[in-house]
PDB file of N, CA and C in Angstrom:
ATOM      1  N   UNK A   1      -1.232   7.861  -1.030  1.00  0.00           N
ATOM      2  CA  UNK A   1      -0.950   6.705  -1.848  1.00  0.00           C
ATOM      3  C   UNK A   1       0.246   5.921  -1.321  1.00  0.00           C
ATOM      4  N   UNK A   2       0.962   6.646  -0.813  1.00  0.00           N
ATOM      5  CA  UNK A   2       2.446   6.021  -0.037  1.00  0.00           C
ATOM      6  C   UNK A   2       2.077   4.823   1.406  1.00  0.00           C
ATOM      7  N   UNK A   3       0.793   5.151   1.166  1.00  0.00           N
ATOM      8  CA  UNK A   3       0.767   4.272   2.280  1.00  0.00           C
ATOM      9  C   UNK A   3      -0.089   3.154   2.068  1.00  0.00           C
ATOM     10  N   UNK A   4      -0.695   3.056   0.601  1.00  0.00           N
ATOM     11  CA  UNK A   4      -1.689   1.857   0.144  1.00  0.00           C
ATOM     12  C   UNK A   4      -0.829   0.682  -0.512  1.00  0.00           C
ATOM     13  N   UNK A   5       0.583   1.843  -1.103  1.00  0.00           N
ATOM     14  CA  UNK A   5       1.559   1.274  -2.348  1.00  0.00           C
ATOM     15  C   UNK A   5       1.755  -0.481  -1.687  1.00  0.00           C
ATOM     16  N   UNK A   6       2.865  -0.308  -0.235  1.00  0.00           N
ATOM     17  CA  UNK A   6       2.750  -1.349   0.469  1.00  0.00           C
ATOM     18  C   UNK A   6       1.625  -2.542   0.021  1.00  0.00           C
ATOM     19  N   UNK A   7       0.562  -2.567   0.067  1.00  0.00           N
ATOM     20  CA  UNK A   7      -0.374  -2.985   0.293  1.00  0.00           C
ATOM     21  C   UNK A   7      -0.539  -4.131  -0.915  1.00  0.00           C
ATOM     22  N   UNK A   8      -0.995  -2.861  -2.158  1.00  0.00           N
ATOM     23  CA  UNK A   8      -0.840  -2.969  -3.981  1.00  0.00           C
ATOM     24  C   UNK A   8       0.224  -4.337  -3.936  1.00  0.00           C
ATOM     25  N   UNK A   9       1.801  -3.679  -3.463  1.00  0.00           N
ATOM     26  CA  UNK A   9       2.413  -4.738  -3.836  1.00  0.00           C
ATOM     27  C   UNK A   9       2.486  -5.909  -3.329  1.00  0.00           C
ATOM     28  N   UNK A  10       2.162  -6.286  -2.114  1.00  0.00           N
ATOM     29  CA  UNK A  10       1.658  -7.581  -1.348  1.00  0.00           C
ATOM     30  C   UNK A  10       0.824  -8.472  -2.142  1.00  0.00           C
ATOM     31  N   UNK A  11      -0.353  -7.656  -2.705  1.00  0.00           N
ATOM     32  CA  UNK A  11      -1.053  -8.373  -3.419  1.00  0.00           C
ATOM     33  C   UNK A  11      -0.364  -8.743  -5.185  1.00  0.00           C
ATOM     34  N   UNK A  12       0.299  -7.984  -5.145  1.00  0.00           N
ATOM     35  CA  UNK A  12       1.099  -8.304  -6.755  1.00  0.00           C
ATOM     36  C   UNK A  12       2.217  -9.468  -6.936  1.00  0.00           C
ATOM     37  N   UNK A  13       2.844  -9.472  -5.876  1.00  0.00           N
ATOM     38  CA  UNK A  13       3.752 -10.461  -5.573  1.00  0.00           C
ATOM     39  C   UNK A  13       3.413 -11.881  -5.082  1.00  0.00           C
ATOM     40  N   UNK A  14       2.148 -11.468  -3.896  1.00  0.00           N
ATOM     41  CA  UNK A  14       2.023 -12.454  -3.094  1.00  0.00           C
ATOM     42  C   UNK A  14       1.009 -13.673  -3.814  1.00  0.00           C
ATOM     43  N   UNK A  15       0.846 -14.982  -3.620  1.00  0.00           N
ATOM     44  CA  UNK A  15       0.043 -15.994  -4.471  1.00  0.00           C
ATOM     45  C   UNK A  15      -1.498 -16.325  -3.184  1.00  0.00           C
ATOM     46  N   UNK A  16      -0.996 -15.500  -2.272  1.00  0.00           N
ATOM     47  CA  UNK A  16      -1.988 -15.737  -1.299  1.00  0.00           C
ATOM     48  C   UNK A  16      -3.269 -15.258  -1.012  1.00  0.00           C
ATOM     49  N   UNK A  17      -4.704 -15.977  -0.768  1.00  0.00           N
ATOM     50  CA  UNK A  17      -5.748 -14.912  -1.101  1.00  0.00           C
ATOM     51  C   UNK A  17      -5.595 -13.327   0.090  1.00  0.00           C
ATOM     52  N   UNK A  18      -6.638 -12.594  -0.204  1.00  0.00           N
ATOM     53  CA  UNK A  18      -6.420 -11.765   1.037  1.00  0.00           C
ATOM     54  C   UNK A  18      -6.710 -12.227   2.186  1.00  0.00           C
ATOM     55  N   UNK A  19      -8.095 -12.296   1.999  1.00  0.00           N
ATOM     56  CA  UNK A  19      -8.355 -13.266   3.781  1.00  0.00           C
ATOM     57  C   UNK A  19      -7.955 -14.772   4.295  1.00  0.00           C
ATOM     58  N   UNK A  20      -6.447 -14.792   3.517  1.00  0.00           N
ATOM     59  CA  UNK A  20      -5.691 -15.535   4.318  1.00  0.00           C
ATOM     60  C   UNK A  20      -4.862 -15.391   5.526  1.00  0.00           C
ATOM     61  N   UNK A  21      -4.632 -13.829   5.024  1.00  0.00           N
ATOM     62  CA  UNK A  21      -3.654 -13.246   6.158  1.00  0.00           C
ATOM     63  C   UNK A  21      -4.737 -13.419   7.262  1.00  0.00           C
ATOM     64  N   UNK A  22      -5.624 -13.565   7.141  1.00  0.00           N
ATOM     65  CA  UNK A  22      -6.485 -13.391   8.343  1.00  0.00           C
ATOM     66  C   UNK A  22      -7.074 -14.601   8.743  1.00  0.00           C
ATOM     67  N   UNK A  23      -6.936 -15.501   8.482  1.00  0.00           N
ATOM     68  CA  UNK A  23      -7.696 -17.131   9.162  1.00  0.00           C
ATOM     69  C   UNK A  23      -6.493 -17.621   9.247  1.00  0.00           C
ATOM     70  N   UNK A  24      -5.472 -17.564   8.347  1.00  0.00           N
ATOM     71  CA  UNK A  24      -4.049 -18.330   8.482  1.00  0.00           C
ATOM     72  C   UNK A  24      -2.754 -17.790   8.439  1.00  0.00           C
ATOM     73  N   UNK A  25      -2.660 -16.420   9.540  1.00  0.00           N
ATOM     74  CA  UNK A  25      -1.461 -15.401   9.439  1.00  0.00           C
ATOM     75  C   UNK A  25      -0.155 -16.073   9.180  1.00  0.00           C
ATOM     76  N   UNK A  26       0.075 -17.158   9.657  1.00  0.00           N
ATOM     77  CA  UNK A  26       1.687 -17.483  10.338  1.00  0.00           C
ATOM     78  C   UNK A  26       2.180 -17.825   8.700  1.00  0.00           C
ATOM     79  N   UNK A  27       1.160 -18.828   8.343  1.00  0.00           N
ATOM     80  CA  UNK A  27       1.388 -19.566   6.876  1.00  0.00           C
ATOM     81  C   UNK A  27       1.547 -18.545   5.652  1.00  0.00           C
ATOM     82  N   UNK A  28       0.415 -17.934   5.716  1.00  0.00           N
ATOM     83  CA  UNK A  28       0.631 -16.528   5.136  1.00  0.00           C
ATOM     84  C   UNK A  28       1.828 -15.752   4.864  1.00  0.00           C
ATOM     85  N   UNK A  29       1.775 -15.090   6.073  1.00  0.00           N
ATOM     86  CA  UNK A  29       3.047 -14.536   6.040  1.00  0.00           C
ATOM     87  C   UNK A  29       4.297 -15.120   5.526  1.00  0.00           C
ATOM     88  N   UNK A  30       4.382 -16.446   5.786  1.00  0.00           N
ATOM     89  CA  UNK A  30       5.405 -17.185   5.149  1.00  0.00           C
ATOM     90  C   UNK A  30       5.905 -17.766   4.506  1.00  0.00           C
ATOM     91  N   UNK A  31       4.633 -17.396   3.608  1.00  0.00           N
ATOM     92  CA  UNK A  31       4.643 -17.562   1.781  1.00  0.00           C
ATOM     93  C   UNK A  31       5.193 -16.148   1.463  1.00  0.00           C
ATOM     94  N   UNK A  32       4.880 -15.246   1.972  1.00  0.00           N
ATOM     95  CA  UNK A  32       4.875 -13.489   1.647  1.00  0.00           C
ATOM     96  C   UNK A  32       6.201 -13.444   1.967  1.00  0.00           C
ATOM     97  N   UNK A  33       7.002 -13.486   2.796  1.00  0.00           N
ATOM     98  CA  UNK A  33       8.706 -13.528   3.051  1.00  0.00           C
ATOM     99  C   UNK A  33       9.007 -14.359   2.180  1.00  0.00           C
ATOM    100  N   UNK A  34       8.876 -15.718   1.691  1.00  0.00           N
ATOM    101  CA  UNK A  34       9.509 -16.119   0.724  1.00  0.00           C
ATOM    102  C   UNK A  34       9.224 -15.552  -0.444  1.00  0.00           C
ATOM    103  N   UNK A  35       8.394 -15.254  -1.324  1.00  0.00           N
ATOM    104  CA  UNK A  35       8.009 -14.707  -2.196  1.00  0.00           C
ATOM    105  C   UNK A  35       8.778 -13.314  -2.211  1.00  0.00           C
ATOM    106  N   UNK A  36       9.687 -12.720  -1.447  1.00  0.00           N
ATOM    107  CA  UNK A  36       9.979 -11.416  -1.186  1.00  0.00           C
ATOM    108  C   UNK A  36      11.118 -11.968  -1.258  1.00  0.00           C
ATOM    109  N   UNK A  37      11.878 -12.959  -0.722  1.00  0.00           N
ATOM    110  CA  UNK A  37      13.221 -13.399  -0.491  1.00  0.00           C
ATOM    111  C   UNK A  37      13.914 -13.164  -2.302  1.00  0.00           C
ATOM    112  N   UNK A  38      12.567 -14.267  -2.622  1.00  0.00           N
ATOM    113  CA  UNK A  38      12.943 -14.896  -4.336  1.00  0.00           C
ATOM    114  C   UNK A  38      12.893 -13.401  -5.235  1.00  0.00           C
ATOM    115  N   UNK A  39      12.491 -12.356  -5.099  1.00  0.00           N
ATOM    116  CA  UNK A  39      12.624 -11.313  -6.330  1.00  0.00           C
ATOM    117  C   UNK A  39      13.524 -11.030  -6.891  1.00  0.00           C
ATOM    118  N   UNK A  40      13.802 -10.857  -8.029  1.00  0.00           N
ATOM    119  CA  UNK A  40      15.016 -10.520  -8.285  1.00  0.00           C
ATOM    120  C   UNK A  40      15.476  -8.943  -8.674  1.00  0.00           C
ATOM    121  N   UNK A  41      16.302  -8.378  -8.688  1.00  0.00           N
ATOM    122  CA  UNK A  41      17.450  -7.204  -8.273  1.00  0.00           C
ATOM    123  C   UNK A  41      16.106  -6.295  -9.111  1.00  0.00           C
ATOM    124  N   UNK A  42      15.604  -6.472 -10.359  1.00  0.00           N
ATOM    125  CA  UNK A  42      15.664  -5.527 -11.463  1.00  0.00           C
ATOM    126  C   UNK A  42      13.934  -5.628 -10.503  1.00  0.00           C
ATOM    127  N   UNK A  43      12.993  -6.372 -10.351  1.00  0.00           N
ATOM    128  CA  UNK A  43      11.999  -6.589  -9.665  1.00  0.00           C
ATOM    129  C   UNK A  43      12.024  -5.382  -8.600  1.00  0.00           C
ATOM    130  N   UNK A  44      12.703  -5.736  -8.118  1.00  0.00           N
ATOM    131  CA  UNK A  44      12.908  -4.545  -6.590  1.00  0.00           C
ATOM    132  C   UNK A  44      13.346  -3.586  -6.773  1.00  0.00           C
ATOM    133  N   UNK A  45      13.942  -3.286  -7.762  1.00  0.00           N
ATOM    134  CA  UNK A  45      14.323  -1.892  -8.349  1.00  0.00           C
ATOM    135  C   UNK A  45      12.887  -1.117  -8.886  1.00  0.00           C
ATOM    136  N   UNK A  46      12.277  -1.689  -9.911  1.00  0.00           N
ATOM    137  CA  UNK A  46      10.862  -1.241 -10.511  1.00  0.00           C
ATOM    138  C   UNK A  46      10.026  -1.166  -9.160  1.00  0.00           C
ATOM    139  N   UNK A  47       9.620  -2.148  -8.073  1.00  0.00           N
ATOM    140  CA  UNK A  47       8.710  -1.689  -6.690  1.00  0.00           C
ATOM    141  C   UNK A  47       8.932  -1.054  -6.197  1.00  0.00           C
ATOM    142  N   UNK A  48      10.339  -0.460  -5.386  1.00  0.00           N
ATOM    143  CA  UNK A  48      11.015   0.312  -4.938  1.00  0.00           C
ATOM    144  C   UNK A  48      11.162   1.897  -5.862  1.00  0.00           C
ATOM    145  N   UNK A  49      11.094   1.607  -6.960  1.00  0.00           N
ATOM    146  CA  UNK A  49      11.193   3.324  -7.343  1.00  0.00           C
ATOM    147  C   UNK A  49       9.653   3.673  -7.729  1.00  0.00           C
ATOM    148  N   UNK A  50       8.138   2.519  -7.629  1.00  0.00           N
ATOM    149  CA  UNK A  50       7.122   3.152  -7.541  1.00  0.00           C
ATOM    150  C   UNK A  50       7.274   3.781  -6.156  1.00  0.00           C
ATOM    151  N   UNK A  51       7.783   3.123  -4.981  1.00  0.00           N
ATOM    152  CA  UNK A  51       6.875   3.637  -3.640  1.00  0.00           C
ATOM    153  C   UNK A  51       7.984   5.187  -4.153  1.00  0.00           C
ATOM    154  N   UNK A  52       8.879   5.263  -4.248  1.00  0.00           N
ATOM    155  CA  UNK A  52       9.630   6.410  -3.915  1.00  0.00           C
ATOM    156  C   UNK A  52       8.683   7.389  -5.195  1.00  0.00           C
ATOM    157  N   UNK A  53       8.109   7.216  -6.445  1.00  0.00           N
ATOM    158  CA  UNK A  53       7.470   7.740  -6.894  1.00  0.00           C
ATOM    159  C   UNK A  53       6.610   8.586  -6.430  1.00  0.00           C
ATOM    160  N   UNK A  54       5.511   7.627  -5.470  1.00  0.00           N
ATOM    161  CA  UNK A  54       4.230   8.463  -4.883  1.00  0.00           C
ATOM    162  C   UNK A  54       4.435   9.248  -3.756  1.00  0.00           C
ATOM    163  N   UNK A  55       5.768   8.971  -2.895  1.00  0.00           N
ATOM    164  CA  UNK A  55       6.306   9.814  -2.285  1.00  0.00           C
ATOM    165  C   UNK A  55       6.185  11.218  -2.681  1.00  0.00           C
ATOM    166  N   UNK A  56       7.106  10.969  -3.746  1.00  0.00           N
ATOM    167  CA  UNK A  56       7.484  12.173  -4.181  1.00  0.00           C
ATOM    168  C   UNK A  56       6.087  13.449  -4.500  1.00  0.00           C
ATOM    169  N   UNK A  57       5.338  12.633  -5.093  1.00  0.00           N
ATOM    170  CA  UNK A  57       4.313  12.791  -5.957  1.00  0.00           C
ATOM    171  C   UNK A  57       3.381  13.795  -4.696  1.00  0.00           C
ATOM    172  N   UNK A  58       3.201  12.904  -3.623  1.00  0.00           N
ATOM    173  CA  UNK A  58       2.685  13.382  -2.378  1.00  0.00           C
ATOM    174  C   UNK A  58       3.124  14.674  -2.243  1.00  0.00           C
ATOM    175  N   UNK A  59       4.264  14.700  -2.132  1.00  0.00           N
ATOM    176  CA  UNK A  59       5.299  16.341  -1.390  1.00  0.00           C
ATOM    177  C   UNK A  59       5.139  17.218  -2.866  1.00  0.00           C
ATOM    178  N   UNK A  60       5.128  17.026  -3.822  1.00  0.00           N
ATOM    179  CA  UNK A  60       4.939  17.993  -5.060  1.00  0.00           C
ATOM    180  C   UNK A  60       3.654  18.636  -4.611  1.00  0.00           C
ATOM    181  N   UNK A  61       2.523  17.547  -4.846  1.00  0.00           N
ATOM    182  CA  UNK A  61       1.290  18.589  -4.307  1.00  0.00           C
ATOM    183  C   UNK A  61       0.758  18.721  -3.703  1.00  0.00           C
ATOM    184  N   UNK A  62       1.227  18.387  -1.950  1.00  0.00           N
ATOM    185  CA  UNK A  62       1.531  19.712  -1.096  1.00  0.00           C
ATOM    186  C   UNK A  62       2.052  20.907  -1.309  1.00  0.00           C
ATOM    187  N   UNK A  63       3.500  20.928  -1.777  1.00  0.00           N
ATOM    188  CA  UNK A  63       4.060  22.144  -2.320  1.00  0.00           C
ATOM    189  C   UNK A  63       2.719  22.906  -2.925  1.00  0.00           C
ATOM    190  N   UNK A  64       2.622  22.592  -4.155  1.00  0.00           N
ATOM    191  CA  UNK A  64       1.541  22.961  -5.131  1.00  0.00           C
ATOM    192  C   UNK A  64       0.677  23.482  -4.099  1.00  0.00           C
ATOM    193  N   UNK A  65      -0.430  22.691  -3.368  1.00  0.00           N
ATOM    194  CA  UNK A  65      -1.300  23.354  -2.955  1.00  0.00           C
ATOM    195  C   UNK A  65      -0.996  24.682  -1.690  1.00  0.00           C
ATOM    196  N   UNK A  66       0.214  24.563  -0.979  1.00  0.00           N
ATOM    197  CA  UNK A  66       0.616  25.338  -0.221  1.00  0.00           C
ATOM    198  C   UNK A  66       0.727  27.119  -0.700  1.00  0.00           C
ATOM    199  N   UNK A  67       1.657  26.926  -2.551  1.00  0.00           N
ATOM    200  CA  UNK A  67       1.769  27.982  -3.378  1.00  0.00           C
ATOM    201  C   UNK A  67       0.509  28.432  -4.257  1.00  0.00           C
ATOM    202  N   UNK A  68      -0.817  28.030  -3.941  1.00  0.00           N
ATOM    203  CA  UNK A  68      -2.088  28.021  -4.215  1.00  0.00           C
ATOM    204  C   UNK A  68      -2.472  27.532  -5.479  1.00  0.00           C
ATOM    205  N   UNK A  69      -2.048  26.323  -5.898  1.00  0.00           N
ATOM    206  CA  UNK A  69      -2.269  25.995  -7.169  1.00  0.00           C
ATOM    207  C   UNK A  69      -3.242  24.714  -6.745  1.00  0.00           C
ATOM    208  N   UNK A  70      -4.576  24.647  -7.261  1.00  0.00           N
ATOM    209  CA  UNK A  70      -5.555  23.907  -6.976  1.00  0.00           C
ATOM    210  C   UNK A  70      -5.324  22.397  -7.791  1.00  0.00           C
ATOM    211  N   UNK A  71      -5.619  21.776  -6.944  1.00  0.00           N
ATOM    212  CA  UNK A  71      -6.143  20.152  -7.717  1.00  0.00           C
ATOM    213  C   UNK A  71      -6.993  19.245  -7.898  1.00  0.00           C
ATOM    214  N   UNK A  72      -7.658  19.467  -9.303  1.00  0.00           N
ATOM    215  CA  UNK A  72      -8.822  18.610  -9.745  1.00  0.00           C
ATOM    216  C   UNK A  72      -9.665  19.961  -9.279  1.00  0.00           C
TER     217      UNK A  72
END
């Protein structure tokens, strides 16, 4: 999940369709940096402690499954 999160939030933030990044990267992208510039403190605090969430979430159950505790 740590590696889709990225993704999730591009599309949450960003006003751009998806297959824009892809017919019109440069423009794209440079709606997506501004849109990233403008967030504010408490914004990036809440995105930033999901990704560190699923992180975490990841390494718990590994642990878990390593100490043989099954999932799902």
């Amino acid at each position: 999940m740590a590696f889709f999160y990225p993704i999730i939030v591009i599309l949450i933030v960003d006003d751009v369709g998806f297959f824009d990044y892809f017919t019109a990267p440069v423009s794209s992208f440079q709606f997506l940096l501004a849109d990233l510039v403008s967030l504010h403190f408490v914004d990036i605090l809440v995105l930033s402690s999901g990704f560190v969430g699923a992180i975490i979430a990841g390494i718990v159950i590994k642990m878990l499954r390593v100490r043989g505790y099954q999932m799902f």
